[in-house]
Protein backbone atom coordinates (compact mmCIF):
# COMPACT_ATOMS: atom_id res chain seq x y z
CA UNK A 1 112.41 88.13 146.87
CA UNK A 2 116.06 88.15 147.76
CA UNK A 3 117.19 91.19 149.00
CA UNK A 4 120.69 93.43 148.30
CA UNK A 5 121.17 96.23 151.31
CA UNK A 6 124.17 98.32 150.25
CA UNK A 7 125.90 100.56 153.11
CA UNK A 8 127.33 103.27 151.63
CA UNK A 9 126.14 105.58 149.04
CA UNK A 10 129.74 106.79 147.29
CA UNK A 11 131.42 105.94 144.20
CA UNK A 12 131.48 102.00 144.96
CA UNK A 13 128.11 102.12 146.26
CA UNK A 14 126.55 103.71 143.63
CA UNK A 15 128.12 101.75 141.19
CA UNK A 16 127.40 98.24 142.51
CA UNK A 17 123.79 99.13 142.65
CA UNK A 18 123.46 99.68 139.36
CA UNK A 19 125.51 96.89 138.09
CA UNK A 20 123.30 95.05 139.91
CA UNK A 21 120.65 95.92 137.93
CA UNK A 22 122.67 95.58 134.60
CA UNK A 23 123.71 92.19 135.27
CA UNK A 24 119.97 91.41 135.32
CA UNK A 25 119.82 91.06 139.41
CA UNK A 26 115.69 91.28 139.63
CA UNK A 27 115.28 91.44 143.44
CA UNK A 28 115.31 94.20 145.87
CA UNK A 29 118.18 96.77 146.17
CA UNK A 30 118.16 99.18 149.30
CA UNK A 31 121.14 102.04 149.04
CA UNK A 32 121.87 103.23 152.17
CA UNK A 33 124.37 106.44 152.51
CA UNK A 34 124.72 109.02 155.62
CA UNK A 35 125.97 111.83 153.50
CA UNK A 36 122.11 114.01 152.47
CA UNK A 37 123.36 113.94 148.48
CA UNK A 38 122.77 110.88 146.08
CA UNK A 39 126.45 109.03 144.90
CA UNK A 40 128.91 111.89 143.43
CA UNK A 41 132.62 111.85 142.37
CA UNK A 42 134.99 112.80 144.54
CA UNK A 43 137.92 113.33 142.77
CA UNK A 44 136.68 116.47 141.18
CA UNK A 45 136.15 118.00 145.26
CA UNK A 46 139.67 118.93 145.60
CA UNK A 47 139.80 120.42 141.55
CA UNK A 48 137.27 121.45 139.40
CA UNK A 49 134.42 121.89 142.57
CA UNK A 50 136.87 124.07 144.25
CA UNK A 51 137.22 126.11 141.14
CA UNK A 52 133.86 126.50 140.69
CA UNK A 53 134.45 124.72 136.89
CA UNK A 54 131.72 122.08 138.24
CA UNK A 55 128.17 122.26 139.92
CA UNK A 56 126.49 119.05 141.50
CA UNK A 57 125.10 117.92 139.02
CA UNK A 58 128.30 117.75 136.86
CA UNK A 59 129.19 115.52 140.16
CA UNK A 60 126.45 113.35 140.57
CA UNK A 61 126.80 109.63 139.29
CA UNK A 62 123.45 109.65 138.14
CA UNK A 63 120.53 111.35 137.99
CA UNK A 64 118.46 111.16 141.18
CA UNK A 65 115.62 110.00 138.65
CA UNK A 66 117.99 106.69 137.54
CA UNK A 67 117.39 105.02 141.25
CA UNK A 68 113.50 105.17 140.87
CA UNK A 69 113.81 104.00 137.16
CA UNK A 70 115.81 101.08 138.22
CA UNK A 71 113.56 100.52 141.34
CA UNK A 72 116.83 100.85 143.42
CA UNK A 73 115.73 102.50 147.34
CA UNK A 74 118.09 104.94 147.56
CA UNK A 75 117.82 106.32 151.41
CA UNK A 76 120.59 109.61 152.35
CA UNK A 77 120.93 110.87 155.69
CA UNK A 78 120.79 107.35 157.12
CA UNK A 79 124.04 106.03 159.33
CA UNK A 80 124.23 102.12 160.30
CA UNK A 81 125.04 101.34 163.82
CA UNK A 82 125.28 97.56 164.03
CA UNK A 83 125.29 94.46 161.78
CA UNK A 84 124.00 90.87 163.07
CA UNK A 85 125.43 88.08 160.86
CA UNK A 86 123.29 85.74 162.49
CA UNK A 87 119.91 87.32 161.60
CA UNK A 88 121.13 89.09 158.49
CA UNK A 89 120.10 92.20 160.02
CA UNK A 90 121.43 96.06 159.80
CA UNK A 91 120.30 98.03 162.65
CA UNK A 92 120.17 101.95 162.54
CA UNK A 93 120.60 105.07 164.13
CA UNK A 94 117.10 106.40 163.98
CA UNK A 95 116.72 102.65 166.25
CA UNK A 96 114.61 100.49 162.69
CA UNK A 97 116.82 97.46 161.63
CA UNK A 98 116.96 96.16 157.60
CA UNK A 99 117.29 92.47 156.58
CA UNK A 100 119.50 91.74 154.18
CA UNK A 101 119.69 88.33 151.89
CA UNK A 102 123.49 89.97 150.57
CA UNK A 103 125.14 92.70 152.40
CA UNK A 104 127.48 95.05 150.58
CA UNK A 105 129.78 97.60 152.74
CA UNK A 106 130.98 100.38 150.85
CA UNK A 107 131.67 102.56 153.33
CA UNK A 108 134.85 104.18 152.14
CA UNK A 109 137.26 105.84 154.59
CA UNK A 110 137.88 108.78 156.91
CA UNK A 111 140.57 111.67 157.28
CA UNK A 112 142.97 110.69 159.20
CA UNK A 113 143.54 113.16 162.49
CA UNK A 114 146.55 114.54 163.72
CA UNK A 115 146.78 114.26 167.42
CA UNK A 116 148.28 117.75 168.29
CA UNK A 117 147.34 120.79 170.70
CA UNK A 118 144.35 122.21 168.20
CA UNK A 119 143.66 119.19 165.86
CA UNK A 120 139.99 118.67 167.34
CA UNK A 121 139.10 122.49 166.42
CA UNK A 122 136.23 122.38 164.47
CA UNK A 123 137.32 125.23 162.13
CA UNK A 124 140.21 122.93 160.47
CA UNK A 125 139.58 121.66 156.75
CA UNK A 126 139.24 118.73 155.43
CA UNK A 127 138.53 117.57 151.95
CA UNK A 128 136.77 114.11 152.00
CA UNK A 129 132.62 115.02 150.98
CA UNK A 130 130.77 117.56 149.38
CA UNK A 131 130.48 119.59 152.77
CA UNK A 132 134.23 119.39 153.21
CA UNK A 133 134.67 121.03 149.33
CA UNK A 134 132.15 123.53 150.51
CA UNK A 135 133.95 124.80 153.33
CA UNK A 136 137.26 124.84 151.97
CA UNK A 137 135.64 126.73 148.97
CA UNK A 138 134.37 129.59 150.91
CA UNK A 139 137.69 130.40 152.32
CA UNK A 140 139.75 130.67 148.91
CA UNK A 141 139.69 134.10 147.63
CA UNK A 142 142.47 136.48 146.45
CA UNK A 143 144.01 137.83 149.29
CA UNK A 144 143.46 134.47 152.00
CA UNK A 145 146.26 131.86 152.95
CA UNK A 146 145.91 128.71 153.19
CA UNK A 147 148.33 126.17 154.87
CA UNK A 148 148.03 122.54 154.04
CA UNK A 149 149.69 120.03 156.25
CA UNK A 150 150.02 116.96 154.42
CA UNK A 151 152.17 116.83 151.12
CA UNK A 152 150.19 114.34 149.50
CA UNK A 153 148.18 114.72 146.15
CA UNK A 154 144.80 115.59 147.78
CA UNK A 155 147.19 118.60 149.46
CA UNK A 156 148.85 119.35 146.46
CA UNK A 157 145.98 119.37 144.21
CA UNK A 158 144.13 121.73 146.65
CA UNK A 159 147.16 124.26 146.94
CA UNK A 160 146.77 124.23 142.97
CA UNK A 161 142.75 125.03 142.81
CA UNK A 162 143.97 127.81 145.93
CA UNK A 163 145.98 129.43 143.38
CA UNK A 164 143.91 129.29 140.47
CA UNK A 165 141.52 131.02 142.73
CA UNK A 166 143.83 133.83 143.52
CA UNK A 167 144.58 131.98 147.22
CA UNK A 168 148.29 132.30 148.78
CA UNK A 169 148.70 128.49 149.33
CA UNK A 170 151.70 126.87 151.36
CA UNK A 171 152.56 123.32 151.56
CA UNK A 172 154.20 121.64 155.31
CA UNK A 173 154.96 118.48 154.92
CA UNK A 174 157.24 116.46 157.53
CA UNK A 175 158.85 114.32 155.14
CA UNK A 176 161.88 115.43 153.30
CA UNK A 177 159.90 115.60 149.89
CA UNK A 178 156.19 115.89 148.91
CA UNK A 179 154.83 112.64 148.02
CA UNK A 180 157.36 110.67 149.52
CA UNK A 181 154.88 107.57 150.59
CA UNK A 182 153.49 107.39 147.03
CA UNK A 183 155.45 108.79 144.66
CA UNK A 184 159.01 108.40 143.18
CA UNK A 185 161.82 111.29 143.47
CA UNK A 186 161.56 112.52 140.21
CA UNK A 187 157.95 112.81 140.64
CA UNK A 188 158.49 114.97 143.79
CA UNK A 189 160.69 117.24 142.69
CA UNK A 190 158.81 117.65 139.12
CA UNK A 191 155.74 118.78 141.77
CA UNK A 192 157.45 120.76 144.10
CA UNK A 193 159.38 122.98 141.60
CA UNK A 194 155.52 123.46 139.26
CA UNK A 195 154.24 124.41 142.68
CA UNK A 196 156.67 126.68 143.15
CA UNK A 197 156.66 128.50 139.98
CA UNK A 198 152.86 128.76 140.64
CA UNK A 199 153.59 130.62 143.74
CA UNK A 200 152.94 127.83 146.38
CA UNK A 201 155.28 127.60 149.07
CA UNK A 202 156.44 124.64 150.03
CA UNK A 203 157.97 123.27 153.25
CA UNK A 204 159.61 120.19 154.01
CA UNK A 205 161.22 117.87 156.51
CA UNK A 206 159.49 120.17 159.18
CA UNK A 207 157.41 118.96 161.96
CA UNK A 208 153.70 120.49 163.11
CA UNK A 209 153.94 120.99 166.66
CA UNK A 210 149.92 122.56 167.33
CA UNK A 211 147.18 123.93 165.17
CA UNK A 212 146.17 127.12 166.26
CA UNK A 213 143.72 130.31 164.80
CA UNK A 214 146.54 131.76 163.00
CA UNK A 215 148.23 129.39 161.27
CA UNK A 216 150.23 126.26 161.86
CA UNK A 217 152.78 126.09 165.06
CA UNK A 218 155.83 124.29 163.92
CA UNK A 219 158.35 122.17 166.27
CA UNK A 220 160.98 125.00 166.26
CA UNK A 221 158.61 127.47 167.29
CA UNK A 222 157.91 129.34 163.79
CA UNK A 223 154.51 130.24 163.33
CA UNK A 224 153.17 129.04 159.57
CA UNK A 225 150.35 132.25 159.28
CA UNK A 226 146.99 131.32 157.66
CA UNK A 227 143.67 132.22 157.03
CA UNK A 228 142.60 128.79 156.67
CA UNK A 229 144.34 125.35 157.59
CA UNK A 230 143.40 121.90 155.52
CA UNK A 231 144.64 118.75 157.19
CA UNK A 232 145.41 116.11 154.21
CA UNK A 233 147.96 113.36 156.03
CA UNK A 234 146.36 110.30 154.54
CA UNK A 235 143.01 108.21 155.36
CA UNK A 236 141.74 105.55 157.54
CA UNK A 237 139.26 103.21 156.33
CA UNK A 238 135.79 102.90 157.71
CA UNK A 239 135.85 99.42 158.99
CA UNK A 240 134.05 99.54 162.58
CA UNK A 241 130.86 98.19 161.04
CA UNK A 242 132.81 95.11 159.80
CA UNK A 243 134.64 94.65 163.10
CA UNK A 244 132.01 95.27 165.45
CA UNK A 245 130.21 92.23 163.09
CA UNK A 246 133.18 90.27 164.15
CA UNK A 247 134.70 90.36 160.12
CA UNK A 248 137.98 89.84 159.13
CA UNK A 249 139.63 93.13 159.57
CA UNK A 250 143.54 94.65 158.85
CA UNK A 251 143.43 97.87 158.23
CA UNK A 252 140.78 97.92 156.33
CA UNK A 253 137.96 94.93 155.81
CA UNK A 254 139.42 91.78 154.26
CA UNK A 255 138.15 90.54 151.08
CA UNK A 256 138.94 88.08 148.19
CA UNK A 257 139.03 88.13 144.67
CA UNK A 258 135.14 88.27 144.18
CA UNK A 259 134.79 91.29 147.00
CA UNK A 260 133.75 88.64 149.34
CA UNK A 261 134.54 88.95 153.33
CA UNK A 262 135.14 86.36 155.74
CA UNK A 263 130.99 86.09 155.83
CA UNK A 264 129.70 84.72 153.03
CA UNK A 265 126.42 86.87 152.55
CA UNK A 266 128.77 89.75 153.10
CA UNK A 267 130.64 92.01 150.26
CA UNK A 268 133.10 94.94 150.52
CA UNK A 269 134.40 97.29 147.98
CA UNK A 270 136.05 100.59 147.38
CA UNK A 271 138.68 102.00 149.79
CA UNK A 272 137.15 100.34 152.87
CA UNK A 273 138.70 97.12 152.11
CA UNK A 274 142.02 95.05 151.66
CA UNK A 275 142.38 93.20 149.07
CA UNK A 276 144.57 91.14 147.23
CA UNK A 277 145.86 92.21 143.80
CA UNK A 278 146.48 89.71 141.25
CA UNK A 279 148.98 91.64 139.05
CA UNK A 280 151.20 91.83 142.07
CA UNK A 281 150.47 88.65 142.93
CA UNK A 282 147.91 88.44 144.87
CA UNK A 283 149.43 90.44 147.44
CA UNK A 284 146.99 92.49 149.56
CA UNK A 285 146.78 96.30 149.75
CA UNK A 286 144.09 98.72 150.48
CA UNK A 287 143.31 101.12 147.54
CA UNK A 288 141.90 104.17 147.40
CA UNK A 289 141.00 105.21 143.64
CA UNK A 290 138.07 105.52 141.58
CA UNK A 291 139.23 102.68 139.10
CA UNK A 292 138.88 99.75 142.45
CA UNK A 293 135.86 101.28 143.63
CA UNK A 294 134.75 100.36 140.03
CA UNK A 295 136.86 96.58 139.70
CA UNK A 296 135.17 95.90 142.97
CA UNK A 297 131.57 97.39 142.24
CA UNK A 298 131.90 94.84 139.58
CA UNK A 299 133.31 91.62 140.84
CA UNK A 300 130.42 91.86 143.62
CA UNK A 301 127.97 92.44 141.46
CA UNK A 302 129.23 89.04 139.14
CA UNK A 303 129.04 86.83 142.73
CA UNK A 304 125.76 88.03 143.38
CA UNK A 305 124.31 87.35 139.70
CA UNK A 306 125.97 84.10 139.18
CA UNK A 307 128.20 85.96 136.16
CA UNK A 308 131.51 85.00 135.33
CA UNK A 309 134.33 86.75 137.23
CA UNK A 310 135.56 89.85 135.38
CA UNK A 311 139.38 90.06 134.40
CA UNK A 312 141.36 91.00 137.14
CA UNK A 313 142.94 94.82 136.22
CA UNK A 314 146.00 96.37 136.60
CA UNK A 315 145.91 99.25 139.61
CA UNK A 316 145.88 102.80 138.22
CA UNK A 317 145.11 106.46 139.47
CA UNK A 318 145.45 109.83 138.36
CA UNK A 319 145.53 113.69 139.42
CA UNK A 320 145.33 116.86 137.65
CA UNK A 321 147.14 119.71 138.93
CA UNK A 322 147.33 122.94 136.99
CA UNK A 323 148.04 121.58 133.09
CA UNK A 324 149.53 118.42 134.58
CA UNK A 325 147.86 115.31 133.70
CA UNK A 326 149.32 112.23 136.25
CA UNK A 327 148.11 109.19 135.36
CA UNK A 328 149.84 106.00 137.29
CA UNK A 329 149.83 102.24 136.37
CA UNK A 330 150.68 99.39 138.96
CA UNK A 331 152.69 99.79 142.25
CA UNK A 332 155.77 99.54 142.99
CA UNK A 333 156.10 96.54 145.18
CA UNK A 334 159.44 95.39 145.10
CA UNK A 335 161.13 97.40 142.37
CA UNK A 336 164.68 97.58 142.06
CA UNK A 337 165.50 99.79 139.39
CA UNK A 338 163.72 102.77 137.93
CA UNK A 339 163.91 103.84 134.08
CA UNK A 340 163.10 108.10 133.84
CA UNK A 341 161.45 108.04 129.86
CA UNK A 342 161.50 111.69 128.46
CA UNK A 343 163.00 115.27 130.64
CA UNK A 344 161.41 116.36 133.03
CA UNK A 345 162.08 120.08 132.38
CA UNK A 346 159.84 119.75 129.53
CA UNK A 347 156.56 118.67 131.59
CA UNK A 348 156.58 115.09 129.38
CA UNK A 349 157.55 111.89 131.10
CA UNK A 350 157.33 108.65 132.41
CA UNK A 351 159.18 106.92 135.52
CA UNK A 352 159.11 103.16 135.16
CA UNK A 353 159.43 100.88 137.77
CA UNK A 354 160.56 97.54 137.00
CA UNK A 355 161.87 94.08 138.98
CA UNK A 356 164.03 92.90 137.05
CA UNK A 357 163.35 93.20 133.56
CA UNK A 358 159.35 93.36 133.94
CA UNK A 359 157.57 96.64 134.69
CA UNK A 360 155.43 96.81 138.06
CA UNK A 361 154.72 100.40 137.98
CA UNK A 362 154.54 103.39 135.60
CA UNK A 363 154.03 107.29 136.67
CA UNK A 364 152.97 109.39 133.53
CA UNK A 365 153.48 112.92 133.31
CA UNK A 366 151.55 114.11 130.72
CA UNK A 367 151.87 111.02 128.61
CA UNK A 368 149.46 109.20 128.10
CA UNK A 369 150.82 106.81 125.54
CA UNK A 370 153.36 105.68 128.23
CA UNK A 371 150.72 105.12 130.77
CA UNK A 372 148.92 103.07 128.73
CA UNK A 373 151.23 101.16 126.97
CA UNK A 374 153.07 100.68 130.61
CA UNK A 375 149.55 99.75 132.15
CA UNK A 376 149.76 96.56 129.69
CA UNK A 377 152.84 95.81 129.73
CA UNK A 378 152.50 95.28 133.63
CA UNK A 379 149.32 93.57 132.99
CA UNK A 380 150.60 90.77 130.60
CA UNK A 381 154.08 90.98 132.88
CA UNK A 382 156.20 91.48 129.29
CA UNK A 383 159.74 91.48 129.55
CA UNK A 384 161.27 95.01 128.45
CA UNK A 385 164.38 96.41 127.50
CA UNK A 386 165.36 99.19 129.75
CA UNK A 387 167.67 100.64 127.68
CA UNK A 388 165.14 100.97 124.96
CA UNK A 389 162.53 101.78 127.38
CA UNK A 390 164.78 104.74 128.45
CA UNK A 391 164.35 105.90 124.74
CA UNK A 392 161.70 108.22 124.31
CA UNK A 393 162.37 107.83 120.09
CA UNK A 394 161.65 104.05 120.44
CA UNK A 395 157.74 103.29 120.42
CA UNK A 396 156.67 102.06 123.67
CA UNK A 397 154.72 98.87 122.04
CA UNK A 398 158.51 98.33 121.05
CA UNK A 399 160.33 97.83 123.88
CA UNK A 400 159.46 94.74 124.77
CA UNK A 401 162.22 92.25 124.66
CA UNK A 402 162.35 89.64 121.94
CA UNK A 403 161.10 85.84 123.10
């Protein structure tokens, strides 16, 4: 019987297995994770957990009761210490090896560390699992501060649940704008000035010099005082596994269009990987979203089943902060020119991102008729009209410019 061993229990893992078992795979399926719970979101962790709007099983993928339906093994607790290519063999840390016929890693990614006087104190937050939301949770109450280093949207979307919780919440980021490695202008000040009316405040072009119990040392010698101090300054991926197997490795574990590594009984998917991106021309990037945990769940599960390939899709992500709906289309790999759709003082509107006259990226604002009309125009590569684009009275399935 041909055997499927799946490291990685999250989102991508999850998923795969299941597809597996919707695309009519009949063999074994063994679900390995380390984290103790069965596959959850993760996206709601940094909102609606922290808020206390969801419980786990609002987060769960699937009912614990779906893997013993499906006859998928689904094991939790469990970390994997070594693979053998050669034998098609896992080895674990409890010292009992798996074989393996197909091998998927979905082992996601890591918080990245600062290295700093105080970064290794176990007290500091982070906000990657379950545990992490739980921990963060228990120190946001009216009256507590919490400092978030890292102006990304994991950062900013916790310094919005802080608030809604009655939290102080303040924002240090070392760049001279939030968001400034994913995000346009616009975007960042359209987020910095809702976080400050909110209350948040928000510090940039500063650098952290230490971590300490009372808040956040910066370079100049000003002491940032908090209760609590969450360390969001991006992610690594999880790749060790693949390397120490001798994989093809940059940054995260190379794969092709089908989720495939350099071994060919050996899958990745989800934010572990790098992959390339065939609306952007194949050019590789490592993702980190929900949606290509998902696009790669599924063009694993096709190789493995013999299915056709499944369309490639067009990049997209979202975050919710306060009644801000951000949904984003494509990326903006060598855009040069942007097209602002709509005013931003009225919390409605879209920043394209186009080379040339096509669009390669779209950031929403509460418009969700921009993102998805952007989303395919970037997926069929239309040529647009910027000025038309730019007007928010023309339809956006009209902009397109004639053959």
């Amino acid at each position: 019987m041909t055997k499927v061993l799946i490291i990685g229990a999250g989102h991508a893992g999850g998923s795969v297995a299941a597809l597996l078992r919707q695309y009519g795979f009949d063999g074994q399926i063994l679900l390995v994770g380390e984290e103790r719970a069965a596959p959850y979101q993760r996206p709601p962790l940094s909102k609606a957990w922290l808020k206390g709007e969801a419980g786990l099983e609002d987060l769960l993928l699937r009912p614990e009761s779906f893997y013993v339906e499906h006859q998928i093994e689904l094991r939790t607790g469990v970390t994997a210490e070594a693979i053998d290519p050669a034998t098609r063999t896992v080895r674990f840390a409890d010292g009992h090896s798996e074989a393996y016929d197909y091998l998927i890693l979905a082992t996601g990614s890591t918080a990245r560390r600062l290295d700093l006087p105080g970064a290794n104190n176990p007290a500091l937050l982070e906000l990657r699992t379950l545990e992490d939301a739980e921990r963060l949770k228990a120190v946001l109450a009216p009256g507590k501060r919490l400092a978030v280093v890292g102006g990304g949207y994991v950062g900013l979307e916790a310094a919005a649940s802080a608030r809604a919780l009655g939290a102080e919440a303040v924002v240090i980021e070392r760049m001279d704008r939030v968001l400034a490695r994913v995000a346009s202008e616009s975007l960042s000040r359209f987020f910095t000035a809702r976080h400050r009316q909110a209350g948040v405040e928000i510090l940039t072009g500063v650098e952290v010099s230490g971590l300490e119990a009372e808040g956040v040392r910066l370079a100049d010698g000003q002491l940032v005082a908090a209760d609590a101090i969450l360390v969001g300054v991006g992610a690594l991926a999880c790749d060790a596994l693949a390397q120490g197997a001798g994989l093809a490795c940059d940054q995260g574990i190379v794969v092709d269009q089908t989720a495939r590594t350099s071994d060919a009984a050996i899958y990745a998917i989800g934010d572990v990987t790098r992959r390339p991106i065939p609306v952007h021309g194949d050019r590789m990037h490592r993702l980190e979203s929900v949606p290509n945990a998902l696009e790669q769940a599924k063009q694993a599960a096709c190789a493995i089943t013999g299915r056709p390939a499944p369309v490639p899709e067009v990049p997209w992500f979202w975050s919710d902060q306060y009644e801000v709906k951000l949904q984003i289309a494509g990326l903006p790999f060598d855009a040069d020119r942007q097209v602002v759709r709509g005013d931003p003082a009225e919390g409605r509107f879209a920043v394209f991102h186009l080379k040339g006259d096509r669009i390669v990226c779209v950031e929403a604002v509460n418009s969700p008729a921009d993102f998805m009309g952007g989303r395919q125009l970037i997926g069929k590569a239309t040529a647009v009209d910027p000025d038309r684009l730019a007007d928010p009275a023309i339809s956006i399935k009209a902009v397109a410019r004639p053959d």
